[in-house]
C-alpha atoms as a PDB file:
ATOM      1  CA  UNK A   1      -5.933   5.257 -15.227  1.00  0.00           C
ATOM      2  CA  UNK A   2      -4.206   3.324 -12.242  1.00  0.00           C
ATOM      3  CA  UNK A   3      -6.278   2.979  -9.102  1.00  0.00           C
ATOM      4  CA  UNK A   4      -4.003   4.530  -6.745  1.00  0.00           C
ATOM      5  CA  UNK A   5      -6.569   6.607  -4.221  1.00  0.00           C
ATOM      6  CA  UNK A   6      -5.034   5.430  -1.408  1.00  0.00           C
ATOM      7  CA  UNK A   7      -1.629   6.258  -2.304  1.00  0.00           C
ATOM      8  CA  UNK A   8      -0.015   9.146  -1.040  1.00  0.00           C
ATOM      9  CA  UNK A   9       3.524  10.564  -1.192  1.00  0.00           C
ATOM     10  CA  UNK A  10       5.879  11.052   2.134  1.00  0.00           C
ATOM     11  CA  UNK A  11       8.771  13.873   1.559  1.00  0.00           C
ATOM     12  CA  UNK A  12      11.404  12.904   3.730  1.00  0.00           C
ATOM     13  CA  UNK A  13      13.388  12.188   0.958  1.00  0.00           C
ATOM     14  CA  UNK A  14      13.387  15.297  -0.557  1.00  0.00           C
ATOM     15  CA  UNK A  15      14.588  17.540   1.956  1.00  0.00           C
ATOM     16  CA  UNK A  16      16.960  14.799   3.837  1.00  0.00           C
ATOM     17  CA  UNK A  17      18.928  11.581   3.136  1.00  0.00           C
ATOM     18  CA  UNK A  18      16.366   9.178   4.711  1.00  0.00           C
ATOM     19  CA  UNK A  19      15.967   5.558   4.987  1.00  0.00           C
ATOM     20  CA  UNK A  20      17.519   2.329   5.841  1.00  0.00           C
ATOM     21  CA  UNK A  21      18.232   1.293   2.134  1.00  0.00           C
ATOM     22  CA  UNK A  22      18.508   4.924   0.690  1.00  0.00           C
ATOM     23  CA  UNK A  23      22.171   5.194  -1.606  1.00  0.00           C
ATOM     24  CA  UNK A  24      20.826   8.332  -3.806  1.00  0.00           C
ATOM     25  CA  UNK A  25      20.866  11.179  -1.298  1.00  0.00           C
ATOM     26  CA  UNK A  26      17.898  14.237  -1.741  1.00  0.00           C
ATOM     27  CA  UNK A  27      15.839  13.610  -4.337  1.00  0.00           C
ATOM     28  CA  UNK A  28      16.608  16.708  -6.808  1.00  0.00           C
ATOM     29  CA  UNK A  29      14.253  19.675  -7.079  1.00  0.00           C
ATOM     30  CA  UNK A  30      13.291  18.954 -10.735  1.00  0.00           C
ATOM     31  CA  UNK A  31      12.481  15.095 -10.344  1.00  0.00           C
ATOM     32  CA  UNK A  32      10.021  16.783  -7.530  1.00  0.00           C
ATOM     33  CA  UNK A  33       8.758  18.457 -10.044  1.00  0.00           C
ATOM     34  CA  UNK A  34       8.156  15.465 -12.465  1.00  0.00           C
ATOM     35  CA  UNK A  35       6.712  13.857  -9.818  1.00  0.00           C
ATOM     36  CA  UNK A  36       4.597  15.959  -8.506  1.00  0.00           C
ATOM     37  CA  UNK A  37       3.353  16.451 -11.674  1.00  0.00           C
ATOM     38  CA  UNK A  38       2.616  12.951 -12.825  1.00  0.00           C
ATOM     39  CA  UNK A  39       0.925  12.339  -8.998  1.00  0.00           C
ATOM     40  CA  UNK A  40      -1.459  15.080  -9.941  1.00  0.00           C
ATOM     41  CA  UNK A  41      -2.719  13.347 -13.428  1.00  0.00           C
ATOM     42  CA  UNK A  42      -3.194  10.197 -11.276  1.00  0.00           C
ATOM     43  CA  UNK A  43      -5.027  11.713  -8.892  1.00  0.00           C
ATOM     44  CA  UNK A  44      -2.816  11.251  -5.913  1.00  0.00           C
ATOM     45  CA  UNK A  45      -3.972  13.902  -3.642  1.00  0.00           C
ATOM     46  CA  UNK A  46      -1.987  13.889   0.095  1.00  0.00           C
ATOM     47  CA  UNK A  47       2.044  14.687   0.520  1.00  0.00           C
ATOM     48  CA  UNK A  48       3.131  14.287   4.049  1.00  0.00           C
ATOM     49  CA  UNK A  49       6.048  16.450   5.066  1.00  0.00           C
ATOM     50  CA  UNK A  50       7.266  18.238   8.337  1.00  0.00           C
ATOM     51  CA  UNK A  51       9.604  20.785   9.213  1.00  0.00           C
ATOM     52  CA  UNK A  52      12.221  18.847  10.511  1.00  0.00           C
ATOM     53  CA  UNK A  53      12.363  17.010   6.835  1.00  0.00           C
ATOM     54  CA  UNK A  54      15.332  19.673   6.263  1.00  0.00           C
ATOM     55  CA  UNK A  55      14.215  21.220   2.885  1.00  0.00           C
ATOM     56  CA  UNK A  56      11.174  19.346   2.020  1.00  0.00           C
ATOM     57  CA  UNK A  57       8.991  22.311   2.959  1.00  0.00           C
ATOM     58  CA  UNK A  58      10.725  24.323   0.566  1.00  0.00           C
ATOM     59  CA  UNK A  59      10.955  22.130  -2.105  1.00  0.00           C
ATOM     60  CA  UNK A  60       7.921  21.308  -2.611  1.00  0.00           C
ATOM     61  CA  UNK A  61       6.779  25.382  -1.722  1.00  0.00           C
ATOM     62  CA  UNK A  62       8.369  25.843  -4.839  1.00  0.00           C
ATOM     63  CA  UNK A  63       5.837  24.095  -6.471  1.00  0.00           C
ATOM     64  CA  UNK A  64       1.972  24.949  -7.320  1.00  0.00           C
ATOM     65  CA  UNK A  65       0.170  22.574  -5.043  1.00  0.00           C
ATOM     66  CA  UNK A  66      -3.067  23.075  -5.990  1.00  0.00           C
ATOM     67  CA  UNK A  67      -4.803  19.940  -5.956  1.00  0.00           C
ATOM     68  CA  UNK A  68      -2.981  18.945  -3.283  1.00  0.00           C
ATOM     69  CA  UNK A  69      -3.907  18.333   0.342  1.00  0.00           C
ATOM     70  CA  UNK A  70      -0.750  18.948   2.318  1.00  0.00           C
ATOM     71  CA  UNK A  71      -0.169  18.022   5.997  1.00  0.00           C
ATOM     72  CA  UNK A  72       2.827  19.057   8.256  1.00  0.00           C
ATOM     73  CA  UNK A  73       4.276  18.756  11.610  1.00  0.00           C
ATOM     74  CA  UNK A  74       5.256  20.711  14.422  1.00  0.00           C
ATOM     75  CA  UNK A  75       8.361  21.151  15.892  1.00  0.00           C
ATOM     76  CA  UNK A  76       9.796  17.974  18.364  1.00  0.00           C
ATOM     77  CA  UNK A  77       9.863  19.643  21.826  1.00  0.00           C
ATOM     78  CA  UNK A  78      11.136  16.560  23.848  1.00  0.00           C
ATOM     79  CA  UNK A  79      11.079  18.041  27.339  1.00  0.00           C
ATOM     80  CA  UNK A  80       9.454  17.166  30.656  1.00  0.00           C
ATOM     81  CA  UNK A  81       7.395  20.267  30.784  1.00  0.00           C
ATOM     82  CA  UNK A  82       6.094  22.142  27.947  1.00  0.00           C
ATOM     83  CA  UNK A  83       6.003  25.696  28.254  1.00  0.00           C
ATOM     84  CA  UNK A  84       3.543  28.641  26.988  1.00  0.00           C
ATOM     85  CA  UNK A  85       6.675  29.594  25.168  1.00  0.00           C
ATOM     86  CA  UNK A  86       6.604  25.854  23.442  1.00  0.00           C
ATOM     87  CA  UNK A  87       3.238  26.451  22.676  1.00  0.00           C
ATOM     88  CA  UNK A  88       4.481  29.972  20.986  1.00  0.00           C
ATOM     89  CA  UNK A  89       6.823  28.174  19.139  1.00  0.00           C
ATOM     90  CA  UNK A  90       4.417  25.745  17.464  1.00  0.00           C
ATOM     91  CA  UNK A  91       2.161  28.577  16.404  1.00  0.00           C
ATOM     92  CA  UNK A  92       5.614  30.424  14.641  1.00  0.00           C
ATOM     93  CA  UNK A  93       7.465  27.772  12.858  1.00  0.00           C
ATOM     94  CA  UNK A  94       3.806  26.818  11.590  1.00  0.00           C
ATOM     95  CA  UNK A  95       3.913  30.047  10.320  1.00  0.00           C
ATOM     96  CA  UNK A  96       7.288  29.290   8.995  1.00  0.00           C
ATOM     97  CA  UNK A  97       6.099  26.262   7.253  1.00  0.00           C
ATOM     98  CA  UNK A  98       3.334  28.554   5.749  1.00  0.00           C
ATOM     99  CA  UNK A  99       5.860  30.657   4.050  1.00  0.00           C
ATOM    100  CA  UNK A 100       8.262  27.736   2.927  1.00  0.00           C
ATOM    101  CA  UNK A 101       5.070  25.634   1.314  1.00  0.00           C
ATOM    102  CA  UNK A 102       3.529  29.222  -0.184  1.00  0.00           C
ATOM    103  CA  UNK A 103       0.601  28.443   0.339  1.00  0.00           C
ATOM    104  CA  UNK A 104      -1.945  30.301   3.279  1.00  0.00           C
ATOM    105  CA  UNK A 105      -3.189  26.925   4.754  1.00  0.00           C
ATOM    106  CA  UNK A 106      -3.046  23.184   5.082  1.00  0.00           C
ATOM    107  CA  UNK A 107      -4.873  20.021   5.140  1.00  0.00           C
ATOM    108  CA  UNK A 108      -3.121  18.567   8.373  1.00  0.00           C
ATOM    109  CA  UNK A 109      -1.003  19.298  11.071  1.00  0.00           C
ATOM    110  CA  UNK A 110       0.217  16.519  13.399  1.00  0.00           C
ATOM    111  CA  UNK A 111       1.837  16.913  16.983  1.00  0.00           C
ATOM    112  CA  UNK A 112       5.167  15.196  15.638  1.00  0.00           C
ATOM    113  CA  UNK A 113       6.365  13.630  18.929  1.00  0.00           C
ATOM    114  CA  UNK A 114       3.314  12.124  20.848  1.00  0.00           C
ATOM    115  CA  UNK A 115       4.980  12.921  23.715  1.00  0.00           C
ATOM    116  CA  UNK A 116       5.414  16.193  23.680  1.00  0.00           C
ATOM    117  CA  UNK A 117       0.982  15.542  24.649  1.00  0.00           C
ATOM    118  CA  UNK A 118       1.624  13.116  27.414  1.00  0.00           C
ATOM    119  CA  UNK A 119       4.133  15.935  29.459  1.00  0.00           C
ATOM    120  CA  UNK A 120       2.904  18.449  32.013  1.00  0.00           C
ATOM    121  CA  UNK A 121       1.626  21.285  30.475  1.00  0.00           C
ATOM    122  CA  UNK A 122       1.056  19.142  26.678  1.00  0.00           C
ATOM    123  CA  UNK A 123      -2.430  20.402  26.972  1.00  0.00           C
ATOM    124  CA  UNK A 124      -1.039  23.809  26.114  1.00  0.00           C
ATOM    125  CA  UNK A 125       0.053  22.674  22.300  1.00  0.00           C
ATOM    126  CA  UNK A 126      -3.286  20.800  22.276  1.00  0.00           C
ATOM    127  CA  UNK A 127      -5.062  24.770  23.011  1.00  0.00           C
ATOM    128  CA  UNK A 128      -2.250  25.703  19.983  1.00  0.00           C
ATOM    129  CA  UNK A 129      -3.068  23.353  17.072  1.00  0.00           C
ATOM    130  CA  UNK A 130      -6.830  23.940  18.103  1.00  0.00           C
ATOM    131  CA  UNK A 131      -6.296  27.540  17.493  1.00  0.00           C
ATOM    132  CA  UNK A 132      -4.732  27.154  14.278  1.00  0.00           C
ATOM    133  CA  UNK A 133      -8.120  24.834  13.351  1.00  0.00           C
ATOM    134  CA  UNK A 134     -10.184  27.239  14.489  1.00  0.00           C
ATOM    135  CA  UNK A 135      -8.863  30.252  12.086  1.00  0.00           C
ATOM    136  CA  UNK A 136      -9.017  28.001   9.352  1.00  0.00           C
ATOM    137  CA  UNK A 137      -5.374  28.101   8.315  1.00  0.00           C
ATOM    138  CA  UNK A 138      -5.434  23.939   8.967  1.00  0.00           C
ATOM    139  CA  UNK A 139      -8.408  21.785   8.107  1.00  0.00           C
ATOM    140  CA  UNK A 140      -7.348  18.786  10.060  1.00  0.00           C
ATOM    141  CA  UNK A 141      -5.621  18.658  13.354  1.00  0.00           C
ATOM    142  CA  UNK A 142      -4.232  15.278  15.143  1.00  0.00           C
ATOM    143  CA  UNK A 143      -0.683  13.177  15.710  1.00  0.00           C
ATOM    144  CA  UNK A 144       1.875  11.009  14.692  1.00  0.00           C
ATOM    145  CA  UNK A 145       2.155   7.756  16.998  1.00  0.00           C
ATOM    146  CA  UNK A 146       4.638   4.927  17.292  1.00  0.00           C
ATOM    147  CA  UNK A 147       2.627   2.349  19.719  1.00  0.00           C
ATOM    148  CA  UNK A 148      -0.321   1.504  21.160  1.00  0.00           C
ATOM    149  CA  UNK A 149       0.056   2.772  24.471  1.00  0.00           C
ATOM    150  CA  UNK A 150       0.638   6.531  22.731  1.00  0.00           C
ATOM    151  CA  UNK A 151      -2.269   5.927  21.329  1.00  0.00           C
ATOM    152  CA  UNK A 152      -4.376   5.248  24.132  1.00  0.00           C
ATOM    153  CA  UNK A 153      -3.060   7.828  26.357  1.00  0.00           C
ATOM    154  CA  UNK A 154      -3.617  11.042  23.053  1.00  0.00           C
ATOM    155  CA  UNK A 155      -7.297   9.955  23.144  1.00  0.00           C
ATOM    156  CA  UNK A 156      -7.506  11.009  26.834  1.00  0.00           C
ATOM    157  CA  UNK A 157      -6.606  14.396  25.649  1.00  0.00           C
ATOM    158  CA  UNK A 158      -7.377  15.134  22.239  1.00  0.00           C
ATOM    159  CA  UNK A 159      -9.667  13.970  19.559  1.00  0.00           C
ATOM    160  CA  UNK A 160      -7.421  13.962  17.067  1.00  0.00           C
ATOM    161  CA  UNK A 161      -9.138  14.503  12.770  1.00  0.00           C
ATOM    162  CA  UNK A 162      -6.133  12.348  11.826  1.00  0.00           C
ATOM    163  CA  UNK A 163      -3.121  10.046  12.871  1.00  0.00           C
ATOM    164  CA  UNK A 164      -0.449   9.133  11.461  1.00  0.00           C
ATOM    165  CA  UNK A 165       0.918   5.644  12.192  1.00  0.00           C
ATOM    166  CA  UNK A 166       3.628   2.694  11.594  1.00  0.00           C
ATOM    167  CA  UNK A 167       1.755  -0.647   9.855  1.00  0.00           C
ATOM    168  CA  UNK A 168       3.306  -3.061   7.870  1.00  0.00           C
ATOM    169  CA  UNK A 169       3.607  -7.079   7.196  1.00  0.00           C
ATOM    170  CA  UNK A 170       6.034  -7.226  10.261  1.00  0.00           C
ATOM    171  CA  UNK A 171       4.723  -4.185  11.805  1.00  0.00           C
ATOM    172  CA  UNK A 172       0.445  -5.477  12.645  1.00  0.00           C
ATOM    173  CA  UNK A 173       0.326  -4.749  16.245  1.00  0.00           C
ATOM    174  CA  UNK A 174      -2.383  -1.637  15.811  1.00  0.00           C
ATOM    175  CA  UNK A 175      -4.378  -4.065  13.236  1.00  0.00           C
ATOM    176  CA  UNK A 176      -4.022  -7.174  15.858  1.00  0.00           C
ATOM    177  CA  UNK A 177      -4.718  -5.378  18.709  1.00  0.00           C
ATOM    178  CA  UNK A 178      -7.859  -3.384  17.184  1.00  0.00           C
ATOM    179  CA  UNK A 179      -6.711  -0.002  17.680  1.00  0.00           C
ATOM    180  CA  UNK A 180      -7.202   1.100  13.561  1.00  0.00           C
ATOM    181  CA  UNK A 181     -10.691  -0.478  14.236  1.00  0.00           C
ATOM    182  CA  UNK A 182     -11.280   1.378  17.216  1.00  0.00           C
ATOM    183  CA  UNK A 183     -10.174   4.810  15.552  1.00  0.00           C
ATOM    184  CA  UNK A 184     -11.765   4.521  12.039  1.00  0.00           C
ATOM    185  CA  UNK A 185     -15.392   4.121  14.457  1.00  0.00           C
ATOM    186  CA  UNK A 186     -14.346   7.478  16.187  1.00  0.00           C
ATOM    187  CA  UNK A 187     -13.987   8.715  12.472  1.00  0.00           C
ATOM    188  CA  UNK A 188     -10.021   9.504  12.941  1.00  0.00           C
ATOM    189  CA  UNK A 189      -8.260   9.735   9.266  1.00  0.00           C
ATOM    190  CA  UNK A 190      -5.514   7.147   9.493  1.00  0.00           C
ATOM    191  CA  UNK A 191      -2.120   7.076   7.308  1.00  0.00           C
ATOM    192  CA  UNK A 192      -0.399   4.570   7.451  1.00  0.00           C
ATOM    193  CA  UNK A 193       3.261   4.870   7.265  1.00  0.00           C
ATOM    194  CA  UNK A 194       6.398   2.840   7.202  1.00  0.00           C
ATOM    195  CA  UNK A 195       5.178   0.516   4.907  1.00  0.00           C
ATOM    196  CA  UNK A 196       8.599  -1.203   3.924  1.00  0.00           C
ATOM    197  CA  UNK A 197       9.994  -0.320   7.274  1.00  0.00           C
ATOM    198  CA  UNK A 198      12.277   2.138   5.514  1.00  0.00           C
ATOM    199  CA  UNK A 199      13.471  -0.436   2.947  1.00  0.00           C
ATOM    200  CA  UNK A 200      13.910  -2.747   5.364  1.00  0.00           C
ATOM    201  CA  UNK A 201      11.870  -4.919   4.005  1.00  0.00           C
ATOM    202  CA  UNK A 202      12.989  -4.472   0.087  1.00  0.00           C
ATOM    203  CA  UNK A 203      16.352  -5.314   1.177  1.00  0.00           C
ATOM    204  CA  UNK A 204      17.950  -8.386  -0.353  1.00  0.00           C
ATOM    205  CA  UNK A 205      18.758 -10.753   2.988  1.00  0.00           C
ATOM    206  CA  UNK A 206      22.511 -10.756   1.736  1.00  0.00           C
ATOM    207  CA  UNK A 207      22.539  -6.728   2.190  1.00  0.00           C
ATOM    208  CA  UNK A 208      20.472  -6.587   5.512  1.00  0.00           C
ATOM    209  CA  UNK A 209      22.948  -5.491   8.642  1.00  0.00           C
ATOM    210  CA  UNK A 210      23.981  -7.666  11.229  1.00  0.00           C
ATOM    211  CA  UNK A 211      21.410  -6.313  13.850  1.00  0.00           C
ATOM    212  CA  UNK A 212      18.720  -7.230  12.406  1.00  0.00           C
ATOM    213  CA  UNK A 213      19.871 -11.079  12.424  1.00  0.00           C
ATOM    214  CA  UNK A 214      17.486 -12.345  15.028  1.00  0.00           C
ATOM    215  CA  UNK A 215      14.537 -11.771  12.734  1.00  0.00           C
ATOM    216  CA  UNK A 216      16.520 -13.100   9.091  1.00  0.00           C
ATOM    217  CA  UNK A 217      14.353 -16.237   9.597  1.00  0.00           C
ATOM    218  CA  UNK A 218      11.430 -14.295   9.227  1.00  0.00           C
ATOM    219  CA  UNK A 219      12.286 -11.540   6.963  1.00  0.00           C
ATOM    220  CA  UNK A 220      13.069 -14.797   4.705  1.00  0.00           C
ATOM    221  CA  UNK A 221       9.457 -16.149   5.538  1.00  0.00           C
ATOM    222  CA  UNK A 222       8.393 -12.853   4.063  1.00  0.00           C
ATOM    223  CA  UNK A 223      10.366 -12.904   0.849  1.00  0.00           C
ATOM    224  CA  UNK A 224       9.505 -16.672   0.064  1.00  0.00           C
ATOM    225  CA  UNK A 225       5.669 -15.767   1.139  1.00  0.00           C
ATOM    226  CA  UNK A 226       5.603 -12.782  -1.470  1.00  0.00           C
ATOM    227  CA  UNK A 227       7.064 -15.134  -3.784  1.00  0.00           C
ATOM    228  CA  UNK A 228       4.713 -17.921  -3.037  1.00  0.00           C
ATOM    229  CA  UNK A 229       1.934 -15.633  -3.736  1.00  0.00           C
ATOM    230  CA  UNK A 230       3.156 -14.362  -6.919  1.00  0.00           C
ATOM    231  CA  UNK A 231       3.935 -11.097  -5.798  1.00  0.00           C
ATOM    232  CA  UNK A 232       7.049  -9.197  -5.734  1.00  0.00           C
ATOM    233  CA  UNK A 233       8.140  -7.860  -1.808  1.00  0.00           C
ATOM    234  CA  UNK A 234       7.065  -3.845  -3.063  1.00  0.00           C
ATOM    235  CA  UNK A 235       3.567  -5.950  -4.630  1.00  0.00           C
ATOM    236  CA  UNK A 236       3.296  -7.520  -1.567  1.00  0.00           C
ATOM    237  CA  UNK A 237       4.040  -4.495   1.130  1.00  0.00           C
ATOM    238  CA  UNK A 238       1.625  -2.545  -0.494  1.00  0.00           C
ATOM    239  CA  UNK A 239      -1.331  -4.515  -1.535  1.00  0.00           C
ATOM    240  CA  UNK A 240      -1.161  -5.537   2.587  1.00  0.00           C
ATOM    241  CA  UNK A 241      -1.458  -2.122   3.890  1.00  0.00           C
ATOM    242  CA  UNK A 242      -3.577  -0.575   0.963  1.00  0.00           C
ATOM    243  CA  UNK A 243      -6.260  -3.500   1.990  1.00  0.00           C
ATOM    244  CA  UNK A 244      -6.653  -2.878   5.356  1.00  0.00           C
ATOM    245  CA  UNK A 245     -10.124  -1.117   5.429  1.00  0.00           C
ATOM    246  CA  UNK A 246      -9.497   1.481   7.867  1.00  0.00           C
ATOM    247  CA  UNK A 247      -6.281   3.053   6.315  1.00  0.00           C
ATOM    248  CA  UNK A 248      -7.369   6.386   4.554  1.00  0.00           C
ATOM    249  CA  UNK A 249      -4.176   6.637   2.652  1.00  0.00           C
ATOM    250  CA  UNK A 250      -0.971   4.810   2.459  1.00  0.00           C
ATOM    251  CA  UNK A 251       2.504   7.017   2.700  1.00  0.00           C
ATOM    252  CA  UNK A 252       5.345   5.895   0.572  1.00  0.00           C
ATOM    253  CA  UNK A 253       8.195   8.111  -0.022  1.00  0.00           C
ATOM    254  CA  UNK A 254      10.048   7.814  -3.700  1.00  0.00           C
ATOM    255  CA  UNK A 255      13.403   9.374  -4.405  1.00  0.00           C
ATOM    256  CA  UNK A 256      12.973   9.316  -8.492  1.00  0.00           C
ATOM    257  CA  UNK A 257      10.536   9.479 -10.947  1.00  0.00           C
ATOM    258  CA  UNK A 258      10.879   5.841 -12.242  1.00  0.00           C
ATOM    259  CA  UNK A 259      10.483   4.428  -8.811  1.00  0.00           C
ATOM    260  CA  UNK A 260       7.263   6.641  -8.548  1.00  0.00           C
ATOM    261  CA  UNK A 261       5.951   5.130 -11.511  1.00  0.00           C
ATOM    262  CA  UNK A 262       7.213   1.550 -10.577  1.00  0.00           C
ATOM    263  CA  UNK A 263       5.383   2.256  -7.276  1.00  0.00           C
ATOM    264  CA  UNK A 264       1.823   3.113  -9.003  1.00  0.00           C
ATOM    265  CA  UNK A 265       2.102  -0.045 -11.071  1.00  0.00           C
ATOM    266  CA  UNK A 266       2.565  -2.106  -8.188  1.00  0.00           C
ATOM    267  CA  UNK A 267      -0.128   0.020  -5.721  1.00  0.00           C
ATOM    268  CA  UNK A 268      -2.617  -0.995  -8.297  1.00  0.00           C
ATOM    269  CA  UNK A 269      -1.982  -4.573  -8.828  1.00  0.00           C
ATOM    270  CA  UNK A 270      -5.028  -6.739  -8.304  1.00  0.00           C
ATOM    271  CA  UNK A 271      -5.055  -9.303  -5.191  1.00  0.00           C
ATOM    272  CA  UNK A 272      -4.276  -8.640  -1.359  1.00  0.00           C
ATOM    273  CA  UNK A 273      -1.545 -10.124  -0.027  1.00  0.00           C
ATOM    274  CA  UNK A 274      -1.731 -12.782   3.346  1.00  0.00           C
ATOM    275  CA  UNK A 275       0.475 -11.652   5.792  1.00  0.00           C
ATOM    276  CA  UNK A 276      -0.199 -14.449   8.270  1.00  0.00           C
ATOM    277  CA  UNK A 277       1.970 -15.296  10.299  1.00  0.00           C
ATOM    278  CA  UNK A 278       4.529 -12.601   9.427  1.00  0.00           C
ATOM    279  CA  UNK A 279       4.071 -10.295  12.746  1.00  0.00           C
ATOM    280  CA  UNK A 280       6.964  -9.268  14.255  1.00  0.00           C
ATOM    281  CA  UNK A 281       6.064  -8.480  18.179  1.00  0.00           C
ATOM    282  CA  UNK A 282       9.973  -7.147  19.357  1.00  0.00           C
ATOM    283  CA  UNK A 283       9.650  -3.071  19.113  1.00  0.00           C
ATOM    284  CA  UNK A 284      13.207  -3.501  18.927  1.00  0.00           C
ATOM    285  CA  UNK A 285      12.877  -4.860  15.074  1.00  0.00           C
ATOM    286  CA  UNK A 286       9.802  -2.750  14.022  1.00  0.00           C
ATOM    287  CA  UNK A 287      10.823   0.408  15.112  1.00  0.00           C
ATOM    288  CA  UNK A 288      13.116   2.362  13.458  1.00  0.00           C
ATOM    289  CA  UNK A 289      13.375   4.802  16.082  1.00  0.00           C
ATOM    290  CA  UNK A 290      14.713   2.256  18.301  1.00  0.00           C
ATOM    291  CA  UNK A 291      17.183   0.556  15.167  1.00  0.00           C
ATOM    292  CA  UNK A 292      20.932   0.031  16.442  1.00  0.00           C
ATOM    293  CA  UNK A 293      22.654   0.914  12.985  1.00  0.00           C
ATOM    294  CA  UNK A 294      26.421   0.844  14.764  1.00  0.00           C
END
């Protein structure tokens, strides 16, 4: 059996056309099937959705999920001041999320924007997720982060089960700057996410856009360092993030059922990749949320 523990699946995909070097649309319901069914006989346990990933929810509710641990998000409030009606809100579509999965509780739920926290009155969704925790319909509570500073600040007001966070060969500012460290001591689950930089980093140089020009130099360091290393880029990406003691488990979203399989293969392939010297420090390349795809 392939040692693939650490692997788990992210969902985007099938509820919404996601990703930088996506061409195939939503993944369709019956390859979620397949896949979820092979992921159980290799013992992947943890699928990461949300309910803003369009239909994911109800794709996958469509599914038995026993054996599965699954964790969601809440809504994306993005407002100065969060209201006890905003709190409301998390505790219905929740509930909503409940239905669409059919199941009667979950492994995780993550604040989806961080700083919907960091606002005046964020301490009343911190009262809501703990509420949910406390009636047992969610094992783990915690948040998805971006940066470091996020970071810092969420741990002033909640201590968060489990975060969910960007890491990758370009992307090792929370490795650098010993914030996984600092986290896996407070005994915080950490997934890492983002570990191809949505395809980003897959991408043959001749098919990367313009924008991301400043950095071809080093995204063809990281090619020829993969290659020097005997690894292929996917090999590579993986084996990096999969090392890295304090991730729990590793997200990678799959659109098909050979790519799922092609994934496993190369989760499990023996030797850890050396990224040094492959950090990228410009949020503006290592962020997706901050990508300029004009």
């Amino acid at each position: 059996m392939l040692s693939v523990n650490k692997l788990g699946l992210g969902t985007v995909q099938w509820g919404l056309r996601y990703g930088l070097a996506n061409q195939n649309g939503l993944t369709p319901p019956e390859t979620v099937r397949e896949i979820l069914s092979e992921a159980r006989s290799y013992g992947i346990t943890i699928l990461d959705t949300a309910s803003l990933y369009g239909e994911s929810e109800a794709v996958l509710g469509a599914n038995s999920l026993e054996g599965f641990k699954v964790v969601t998000k809440t809504p994306r409030f993005a407002t100065p001041v969060i209201t006890d009606e905003q709190a409301l809100n998390l505790t219905h579509t929740f509930s909503l999320s409940l239905q669409r999965l059919s199941t009667t509780k979950v492994y995780g739920l993550l604040i989806h924007h961080a700083d919907d926290l960091l606002v005046p009155g964020g301490e009343k969704l911190v009262a809501a997720i703990m509420a949910l925790k406390e009636t047992g319909v969610v094992e783990k509570i915690g948040v998805s982060v971006y940066h470091s500073d996020q970071i810092d600040a969420v741990l002033k007001i909640i201590k968060p089960d489990l975060v969910q966070l960007p890491i990758s060969v370009l992307d090792q500012r929370l490795l650098l700057n010993g914030q996984l460290e600092r986290m896996k001591n407070m005994g915080i689950e950490i997934h890492a996410r983002s570990v191809f930089l949505q395809g980003l980093l897959l991408m043959p140089l001749n098919r990367i856009p313009p924008y991301f020009d400043p950095i071809r130099p080093l995204l063809a360091r990281w090619r020829a360092a993969a290659e020097g290393q005997g690894l292929t880029p996917v090999q590579a990406a993986l084996s990096f993030v999969r090392d890295i003691s304090y991730v729990d488990t590793v997200l990678v979203g799959v659109e098909n059922l050979e790519q799922f399989r092609s994934c496993c293969v190369d989760f499990s392939v023996s030797g850890t990749f050396d990224a040094s010297g492959l950090a990228c420090h410009d949020p503006m390349y290592i962020n997706p949320a901050l990508w300029n795809r004009a």
